[in-house]
C-alpha atoms as a PDB file:
ATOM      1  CA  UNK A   1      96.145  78.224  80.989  1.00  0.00           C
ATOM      2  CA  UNK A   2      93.902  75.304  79.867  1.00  0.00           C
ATOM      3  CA  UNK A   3      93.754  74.226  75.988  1.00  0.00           C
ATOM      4  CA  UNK A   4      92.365  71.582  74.503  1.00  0.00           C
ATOM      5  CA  UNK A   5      94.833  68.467  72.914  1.00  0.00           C
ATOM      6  CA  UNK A   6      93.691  68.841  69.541  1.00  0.00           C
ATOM      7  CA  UNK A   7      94.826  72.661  69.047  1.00  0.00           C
ATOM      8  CA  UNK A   8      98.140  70.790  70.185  1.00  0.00           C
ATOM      9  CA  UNK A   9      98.369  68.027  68.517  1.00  0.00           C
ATOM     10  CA  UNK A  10      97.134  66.322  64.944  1.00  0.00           C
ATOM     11  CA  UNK A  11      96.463  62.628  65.062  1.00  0.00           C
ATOM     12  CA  UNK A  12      98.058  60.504  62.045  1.00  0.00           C
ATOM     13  CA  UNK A  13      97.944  57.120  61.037  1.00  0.00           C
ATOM     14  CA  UNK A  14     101.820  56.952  62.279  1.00  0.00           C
ATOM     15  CA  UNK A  15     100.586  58.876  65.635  1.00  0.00           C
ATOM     16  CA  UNK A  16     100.637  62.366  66.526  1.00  0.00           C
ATOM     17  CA  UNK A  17     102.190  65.261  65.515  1.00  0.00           C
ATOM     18  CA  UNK A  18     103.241  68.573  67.374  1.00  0.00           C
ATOM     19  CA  UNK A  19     101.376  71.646  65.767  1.00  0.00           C
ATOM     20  CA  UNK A  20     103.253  73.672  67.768  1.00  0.00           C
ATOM     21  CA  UNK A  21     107.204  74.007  69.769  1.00  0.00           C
ATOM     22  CA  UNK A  22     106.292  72.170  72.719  1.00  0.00           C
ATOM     23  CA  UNK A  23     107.294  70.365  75.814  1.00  0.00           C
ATOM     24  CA  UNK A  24     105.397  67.477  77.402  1.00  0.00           C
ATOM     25  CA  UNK A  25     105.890  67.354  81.316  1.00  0.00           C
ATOM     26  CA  UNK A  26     110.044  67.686  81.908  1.00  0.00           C
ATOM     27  CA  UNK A  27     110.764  66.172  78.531  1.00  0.00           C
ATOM     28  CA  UNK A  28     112.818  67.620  75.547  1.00  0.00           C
ATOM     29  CA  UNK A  29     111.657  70.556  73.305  1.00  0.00           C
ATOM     30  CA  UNK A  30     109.938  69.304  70.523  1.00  0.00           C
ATOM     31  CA  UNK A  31     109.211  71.239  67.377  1.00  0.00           C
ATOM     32  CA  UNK A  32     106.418  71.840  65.299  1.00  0.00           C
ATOM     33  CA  UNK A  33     106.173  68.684  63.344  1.00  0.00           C
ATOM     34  CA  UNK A  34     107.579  66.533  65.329  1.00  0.00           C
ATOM     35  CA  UNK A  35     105.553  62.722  66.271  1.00  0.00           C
ATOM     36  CA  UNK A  36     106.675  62.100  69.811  1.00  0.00           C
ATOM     37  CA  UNK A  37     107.641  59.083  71.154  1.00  0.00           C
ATOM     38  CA  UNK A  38     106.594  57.500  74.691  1.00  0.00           C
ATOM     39  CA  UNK A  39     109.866  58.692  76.347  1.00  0.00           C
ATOM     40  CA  UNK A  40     109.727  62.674  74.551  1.00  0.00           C
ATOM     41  CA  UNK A  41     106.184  62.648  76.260  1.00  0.00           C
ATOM     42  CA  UNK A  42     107.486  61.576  79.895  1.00  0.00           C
ATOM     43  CA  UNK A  43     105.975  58.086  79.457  1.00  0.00           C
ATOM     44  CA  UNK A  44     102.303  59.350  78.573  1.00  0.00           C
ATOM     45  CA  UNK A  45     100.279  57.530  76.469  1.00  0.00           C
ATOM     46  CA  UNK A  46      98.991  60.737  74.384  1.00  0.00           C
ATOM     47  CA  UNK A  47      95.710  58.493  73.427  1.00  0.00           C
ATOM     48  CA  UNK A  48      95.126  58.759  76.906  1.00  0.00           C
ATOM     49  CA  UNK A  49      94.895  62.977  76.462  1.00  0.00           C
ATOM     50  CA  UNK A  50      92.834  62.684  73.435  1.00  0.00           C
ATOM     51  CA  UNK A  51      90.009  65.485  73.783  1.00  0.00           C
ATOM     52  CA  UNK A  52      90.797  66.677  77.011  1.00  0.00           C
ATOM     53  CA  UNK A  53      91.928  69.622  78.266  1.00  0.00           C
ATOM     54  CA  UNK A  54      95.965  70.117  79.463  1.00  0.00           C
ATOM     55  CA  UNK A  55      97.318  72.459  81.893  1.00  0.00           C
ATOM     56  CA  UNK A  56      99.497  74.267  79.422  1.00  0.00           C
ATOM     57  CA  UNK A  57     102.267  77.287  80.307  1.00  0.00           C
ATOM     58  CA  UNK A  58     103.512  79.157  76.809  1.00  0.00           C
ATOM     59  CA  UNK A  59     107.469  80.436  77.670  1.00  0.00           C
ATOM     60  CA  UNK A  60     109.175  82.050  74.609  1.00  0.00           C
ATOM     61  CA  UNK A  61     107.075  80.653  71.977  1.00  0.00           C
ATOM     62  CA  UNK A  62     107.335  77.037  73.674  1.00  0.00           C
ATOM     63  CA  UNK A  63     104.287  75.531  74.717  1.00  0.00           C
ATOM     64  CA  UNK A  64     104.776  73.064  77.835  1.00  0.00           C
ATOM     65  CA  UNK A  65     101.738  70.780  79.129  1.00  0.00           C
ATOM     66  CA  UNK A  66     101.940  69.912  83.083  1.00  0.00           C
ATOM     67  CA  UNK A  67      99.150  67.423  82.954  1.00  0.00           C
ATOM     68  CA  UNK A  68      95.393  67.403  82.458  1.00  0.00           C
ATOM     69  CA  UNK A  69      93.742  70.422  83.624  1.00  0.00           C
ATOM     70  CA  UNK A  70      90.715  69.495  86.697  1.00  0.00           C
END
């Protein structure tokens, strides 16, 4: 399914933080709350996904994003 980053993710002055359990591409759960760092999101800049929308699958309440949807 395709979602947009911001139902995702809230942007802080510190970066952004999960607003859901997710995982980002074959990286490590992360919970809701959580500000990921460059290796939790697989090496993705997450400014770079700003406003777009991500290929997401949902598996027992986890949220994982495959990459930017076409």
């Amino acid at each position: 399914m395709t979602i947009i980053f911001h139902y995702l993710f809230t942007q802080t002055t510190s970066g952004f933080v999960c607003r859901v359990p997710l995982r980002i591409l074959d990286g490590p759960v992360l919970g809701k709350g959580a500000t990921p760092t460059t290796t939790e999101a697989g090496g993705i800049d997450l400014q770079d996904w700003v406003g777009k929308s991500l290929h997401v699958a949902i598996h027992s309440g986890i949220h994982t994003i495959i990459g930017v949807a076409d």
